[in-house]
N, C-alpha and C. Protein backbone atom coordinates (compact mmCIF):
# COMPACT_ATOMS: atom_id res chain seq x y z
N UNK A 1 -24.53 -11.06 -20.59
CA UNK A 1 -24.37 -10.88 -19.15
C UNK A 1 -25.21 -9.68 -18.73
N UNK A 2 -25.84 -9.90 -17.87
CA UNK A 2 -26.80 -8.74 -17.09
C UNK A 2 -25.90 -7.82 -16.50
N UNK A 3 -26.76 -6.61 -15.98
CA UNK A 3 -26.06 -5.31 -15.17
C UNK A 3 -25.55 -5.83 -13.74
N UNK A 4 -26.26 -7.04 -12.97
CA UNK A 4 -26.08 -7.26 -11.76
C UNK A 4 -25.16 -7.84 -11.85
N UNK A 5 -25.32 -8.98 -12.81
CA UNK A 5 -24.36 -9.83 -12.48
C UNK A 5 -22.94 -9.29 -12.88
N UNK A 6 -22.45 -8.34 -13.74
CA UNK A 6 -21.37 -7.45 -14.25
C UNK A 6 -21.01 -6.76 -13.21
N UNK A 7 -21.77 -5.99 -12.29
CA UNK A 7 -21.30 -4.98 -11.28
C UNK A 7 -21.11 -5.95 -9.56
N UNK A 8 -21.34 -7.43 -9.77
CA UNK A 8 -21.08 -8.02 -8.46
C UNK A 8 -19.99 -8.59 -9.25
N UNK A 9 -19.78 -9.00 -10.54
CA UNK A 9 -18.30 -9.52 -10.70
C UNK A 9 -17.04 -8.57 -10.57
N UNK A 10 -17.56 -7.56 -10.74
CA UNK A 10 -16.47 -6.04 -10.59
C UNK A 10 -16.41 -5.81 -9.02
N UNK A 11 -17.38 -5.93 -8.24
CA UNK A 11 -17.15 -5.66 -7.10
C UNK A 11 -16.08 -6.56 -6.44
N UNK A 12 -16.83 -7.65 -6.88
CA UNK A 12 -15.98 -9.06 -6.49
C UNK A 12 -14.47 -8.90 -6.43
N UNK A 13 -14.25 -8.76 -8.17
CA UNK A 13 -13.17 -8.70 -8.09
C UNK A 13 -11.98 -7.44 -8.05
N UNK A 14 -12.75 -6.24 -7.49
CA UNK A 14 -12.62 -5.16 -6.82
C UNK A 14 -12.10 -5.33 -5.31
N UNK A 15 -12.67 -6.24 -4.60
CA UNK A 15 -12.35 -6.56 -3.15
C UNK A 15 -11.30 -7.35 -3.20
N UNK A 16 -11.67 -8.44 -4.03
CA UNK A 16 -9.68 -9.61 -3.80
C UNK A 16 -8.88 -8.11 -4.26
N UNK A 17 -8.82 -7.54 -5.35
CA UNK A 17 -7.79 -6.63 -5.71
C UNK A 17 -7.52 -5.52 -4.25
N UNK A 18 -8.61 -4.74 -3.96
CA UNK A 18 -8.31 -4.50 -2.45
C UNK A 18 -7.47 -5.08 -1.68
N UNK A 19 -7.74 -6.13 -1.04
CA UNK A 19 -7.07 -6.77 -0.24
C UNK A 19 -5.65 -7.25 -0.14
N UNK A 20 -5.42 -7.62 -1.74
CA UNK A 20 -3.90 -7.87 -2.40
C UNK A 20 -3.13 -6.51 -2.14
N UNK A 21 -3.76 -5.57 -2.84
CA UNK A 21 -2.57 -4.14 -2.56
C UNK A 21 -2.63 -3.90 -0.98
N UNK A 22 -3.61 -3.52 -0.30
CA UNK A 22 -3.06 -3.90 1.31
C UNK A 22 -2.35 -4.57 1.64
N UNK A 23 -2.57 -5.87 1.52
CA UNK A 23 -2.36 -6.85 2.50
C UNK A 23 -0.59 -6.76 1.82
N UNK A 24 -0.68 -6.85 0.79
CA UNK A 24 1.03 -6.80 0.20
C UNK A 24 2.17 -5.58 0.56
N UNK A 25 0.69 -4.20 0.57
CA UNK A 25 1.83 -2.83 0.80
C UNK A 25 2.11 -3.32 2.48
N UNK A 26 1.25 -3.33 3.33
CA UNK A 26 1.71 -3.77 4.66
C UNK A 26 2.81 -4.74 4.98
N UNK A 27 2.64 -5.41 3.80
CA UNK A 27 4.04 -6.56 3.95
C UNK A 27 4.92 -5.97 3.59
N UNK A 28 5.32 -5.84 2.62
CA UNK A 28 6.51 -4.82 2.24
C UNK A 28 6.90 -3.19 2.99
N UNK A 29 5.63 -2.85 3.79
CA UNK A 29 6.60 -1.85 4.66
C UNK A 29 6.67 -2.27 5.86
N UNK A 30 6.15 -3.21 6.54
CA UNK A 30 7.23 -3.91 7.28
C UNK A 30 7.97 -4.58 7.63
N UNK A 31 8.62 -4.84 6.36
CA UNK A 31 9.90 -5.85 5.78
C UNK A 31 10.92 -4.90 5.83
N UNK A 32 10.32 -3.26 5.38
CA UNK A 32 11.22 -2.36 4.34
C UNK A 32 11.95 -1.69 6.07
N UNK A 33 10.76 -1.67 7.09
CA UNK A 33 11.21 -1.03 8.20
C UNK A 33 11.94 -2.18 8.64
N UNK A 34 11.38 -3.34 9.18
CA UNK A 34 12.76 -4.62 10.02
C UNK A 34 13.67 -4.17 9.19
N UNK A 35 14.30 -4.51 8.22
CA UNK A 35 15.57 -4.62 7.44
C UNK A 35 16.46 -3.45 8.29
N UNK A 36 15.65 -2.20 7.63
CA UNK A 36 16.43 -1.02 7.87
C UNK A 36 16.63 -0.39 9.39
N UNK A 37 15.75 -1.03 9.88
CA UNK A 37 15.60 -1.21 11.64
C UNK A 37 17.33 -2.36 12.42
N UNK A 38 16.96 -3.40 11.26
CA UNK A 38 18.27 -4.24 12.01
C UNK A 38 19.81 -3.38 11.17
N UNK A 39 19.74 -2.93 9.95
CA UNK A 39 21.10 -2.21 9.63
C UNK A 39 21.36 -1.28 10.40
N UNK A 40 20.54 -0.04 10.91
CA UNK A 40 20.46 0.76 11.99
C UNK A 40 21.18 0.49 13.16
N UNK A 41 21.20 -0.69 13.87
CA UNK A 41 21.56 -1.35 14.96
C UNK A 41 22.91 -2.17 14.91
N UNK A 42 22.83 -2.36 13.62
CA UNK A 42 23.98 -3.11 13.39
C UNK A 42 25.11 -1.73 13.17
N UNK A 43 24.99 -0.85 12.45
CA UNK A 43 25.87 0.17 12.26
C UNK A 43 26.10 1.34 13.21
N UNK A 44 25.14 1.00 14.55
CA UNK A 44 24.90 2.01 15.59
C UNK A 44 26.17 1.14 16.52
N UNK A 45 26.50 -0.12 16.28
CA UNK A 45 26.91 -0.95 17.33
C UNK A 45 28.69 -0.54 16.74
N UNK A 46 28.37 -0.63 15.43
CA UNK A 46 29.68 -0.71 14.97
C UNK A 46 30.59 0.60 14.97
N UNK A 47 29.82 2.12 14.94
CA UNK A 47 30.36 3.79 14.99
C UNK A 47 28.85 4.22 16.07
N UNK A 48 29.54 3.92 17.09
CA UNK A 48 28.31 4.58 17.59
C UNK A 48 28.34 6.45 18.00
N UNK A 49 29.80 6.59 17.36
CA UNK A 49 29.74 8.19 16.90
C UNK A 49 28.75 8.39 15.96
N UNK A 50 28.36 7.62 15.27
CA UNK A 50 27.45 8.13 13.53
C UNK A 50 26.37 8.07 14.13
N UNK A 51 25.58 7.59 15.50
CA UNK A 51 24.20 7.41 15.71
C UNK A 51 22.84 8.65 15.23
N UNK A 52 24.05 9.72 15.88
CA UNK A 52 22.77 10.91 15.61
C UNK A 52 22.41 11.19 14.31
N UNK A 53 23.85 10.99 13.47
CA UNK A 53 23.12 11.07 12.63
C UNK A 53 22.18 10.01 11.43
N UNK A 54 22.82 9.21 11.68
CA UNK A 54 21.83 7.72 11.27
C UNK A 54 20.39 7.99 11.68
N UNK A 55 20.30 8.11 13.27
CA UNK A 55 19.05 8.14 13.31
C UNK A 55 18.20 8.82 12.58
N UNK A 56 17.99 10.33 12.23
CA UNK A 56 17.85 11.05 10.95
C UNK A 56 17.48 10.56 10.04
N UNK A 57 18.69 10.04 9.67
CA UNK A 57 18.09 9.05 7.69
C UNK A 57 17.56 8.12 8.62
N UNK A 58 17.37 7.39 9.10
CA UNK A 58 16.46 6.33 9.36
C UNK A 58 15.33 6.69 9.57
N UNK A 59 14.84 7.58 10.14
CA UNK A 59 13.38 8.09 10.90
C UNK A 59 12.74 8.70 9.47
N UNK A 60 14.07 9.52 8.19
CA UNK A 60 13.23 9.66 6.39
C UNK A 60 13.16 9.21 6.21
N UNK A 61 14.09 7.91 6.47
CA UNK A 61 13.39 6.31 5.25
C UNK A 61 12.33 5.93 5.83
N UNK A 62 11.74 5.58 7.33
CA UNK A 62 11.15 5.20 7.80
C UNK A 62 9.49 5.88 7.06
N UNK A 63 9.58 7.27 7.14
CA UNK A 63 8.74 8.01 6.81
C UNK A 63 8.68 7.49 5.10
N UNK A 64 9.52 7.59 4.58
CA UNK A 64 8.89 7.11 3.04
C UNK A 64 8.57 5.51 2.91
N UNK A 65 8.98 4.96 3.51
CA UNK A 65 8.82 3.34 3.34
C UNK A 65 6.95 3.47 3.99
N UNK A 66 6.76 4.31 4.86
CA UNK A 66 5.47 4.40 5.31
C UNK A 66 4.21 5.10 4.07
N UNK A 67 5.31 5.83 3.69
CA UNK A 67 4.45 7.14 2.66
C UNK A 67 3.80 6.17 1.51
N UNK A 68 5.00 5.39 0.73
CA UNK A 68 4.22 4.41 -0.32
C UNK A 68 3.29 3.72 0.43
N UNK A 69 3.11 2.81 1.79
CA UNK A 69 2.11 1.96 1.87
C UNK A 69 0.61 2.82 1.74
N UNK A 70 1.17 4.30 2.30
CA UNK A 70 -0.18 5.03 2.57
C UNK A 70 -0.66 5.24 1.42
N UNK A 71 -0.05 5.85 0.40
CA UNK A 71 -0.16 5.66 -0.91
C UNK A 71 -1.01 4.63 -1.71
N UNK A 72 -0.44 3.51 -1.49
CA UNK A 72 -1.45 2.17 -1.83
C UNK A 72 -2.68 2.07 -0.99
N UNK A 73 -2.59 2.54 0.41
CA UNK A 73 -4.16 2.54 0.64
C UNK A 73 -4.95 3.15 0.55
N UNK A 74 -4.27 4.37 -0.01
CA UNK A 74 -5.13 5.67 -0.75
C UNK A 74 -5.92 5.02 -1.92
N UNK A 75 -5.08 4.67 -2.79
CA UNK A 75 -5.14 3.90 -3.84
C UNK A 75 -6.60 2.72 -3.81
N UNK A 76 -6.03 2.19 -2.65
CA UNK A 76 -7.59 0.96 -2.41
C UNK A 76 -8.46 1.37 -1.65
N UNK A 77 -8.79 2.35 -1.29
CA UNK A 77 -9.97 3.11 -1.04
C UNK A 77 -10.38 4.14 -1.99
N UNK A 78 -9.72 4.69 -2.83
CA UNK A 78 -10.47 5.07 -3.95
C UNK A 78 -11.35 4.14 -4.82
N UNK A 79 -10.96 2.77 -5.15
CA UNK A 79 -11.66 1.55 -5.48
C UNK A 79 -12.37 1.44 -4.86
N UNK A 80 -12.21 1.36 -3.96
CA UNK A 80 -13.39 0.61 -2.54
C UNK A 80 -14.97 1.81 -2.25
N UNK A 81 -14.32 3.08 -2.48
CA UNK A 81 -15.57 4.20 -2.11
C UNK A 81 -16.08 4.69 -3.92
N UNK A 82 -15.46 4.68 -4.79
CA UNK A 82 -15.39 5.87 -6.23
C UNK A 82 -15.04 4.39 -6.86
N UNK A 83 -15.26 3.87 -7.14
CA UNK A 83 -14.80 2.64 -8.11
C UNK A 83 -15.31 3.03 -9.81
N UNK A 84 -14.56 3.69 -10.42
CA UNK A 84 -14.69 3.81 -12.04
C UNK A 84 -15.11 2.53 -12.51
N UNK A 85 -14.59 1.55 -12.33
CA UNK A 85 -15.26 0.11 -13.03
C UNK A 85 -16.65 0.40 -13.21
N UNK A 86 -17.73 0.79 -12.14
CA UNK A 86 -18.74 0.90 -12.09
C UNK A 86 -19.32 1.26 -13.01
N UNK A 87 -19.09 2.52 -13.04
CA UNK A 87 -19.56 3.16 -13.82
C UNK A 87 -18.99 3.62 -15.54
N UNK A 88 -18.13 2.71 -15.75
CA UNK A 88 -18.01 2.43 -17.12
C UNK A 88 -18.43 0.98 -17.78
N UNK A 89 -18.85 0.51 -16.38
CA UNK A 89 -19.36 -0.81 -16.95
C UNK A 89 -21.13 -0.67 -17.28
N UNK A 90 -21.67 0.00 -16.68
CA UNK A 90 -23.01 0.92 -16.21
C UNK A 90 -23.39 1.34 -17.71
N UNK A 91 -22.38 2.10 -18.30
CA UNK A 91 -21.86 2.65 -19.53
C UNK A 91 -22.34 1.95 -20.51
N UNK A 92 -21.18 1.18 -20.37
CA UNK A 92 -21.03 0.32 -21.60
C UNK A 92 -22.44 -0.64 -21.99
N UNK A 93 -23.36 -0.97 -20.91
CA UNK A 93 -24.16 -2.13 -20.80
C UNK A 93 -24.91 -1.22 -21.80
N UNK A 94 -25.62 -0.04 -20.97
CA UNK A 94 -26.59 0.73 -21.20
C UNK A 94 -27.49 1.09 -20.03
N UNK A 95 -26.93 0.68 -19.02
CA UNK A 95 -27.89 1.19 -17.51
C UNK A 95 -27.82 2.06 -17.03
C-alpha cells in the first residue's frame, strides 16, 4: 500500500469516526437534558416548595451533561486538526 493511499484511508476513516462521536455525544446530551428537563417538571409540580432548590442541581447536571459532549468534541477536533494516525503512519511507511 502506498503513502497516499494509507493517509486518505486514515483520513477517511478519521471523518466517519468524527462524525460518530459528534453526532452520538449530541444525541446523548440531549436525551441526558429532555429526561432531566421532564423529571424537573414533574417534581417541581409535585413539591413546588423544593423548586429553588432543584433548580440548582438541575442547571449542575445540565452543565455536566454539556461538559462531556464538549469533551467529545474536543476530542474530534483534535483528530480532525493534529491527527497522530498521520503521522505514525508517515512513520511507519518511511515518508
Amino acid at each position: 500500500m502506498d503513502l497516499t493511499a494509507l493517509i486518505s484511508a486514515i483520513q477517511s476513516s478519521t471523518a466517519i469516526a468524527i462524525g460518530v462521536i459528534i453526532g452520538l455525544g449530541a444525541l446523548g446530551a440531549c436525551l441526558g437534558i429532555a429526561i432531566m428537563g421532564s423529571k424537573f417538571l414533574e417534581s417541581a409540580a409535585r413539591q413546588p416548595e423544593l423548586v429553588p432548590m432543584l433548580s440548582g442541581r438541575m442547571f449542575l447536571l445540565a452543565g455536566l451533561i454539556d461538559a462531556a459532549f464538549i469533551i467529545g468534541l474536543a476530542i474530534a477536533l483534535f483528530f480532525a486538526f493534529a491527527n497522530p494516525l498521520l503521522s505514525a503512519a508517515t512513520a511507519a511507511v518511511g515518508g
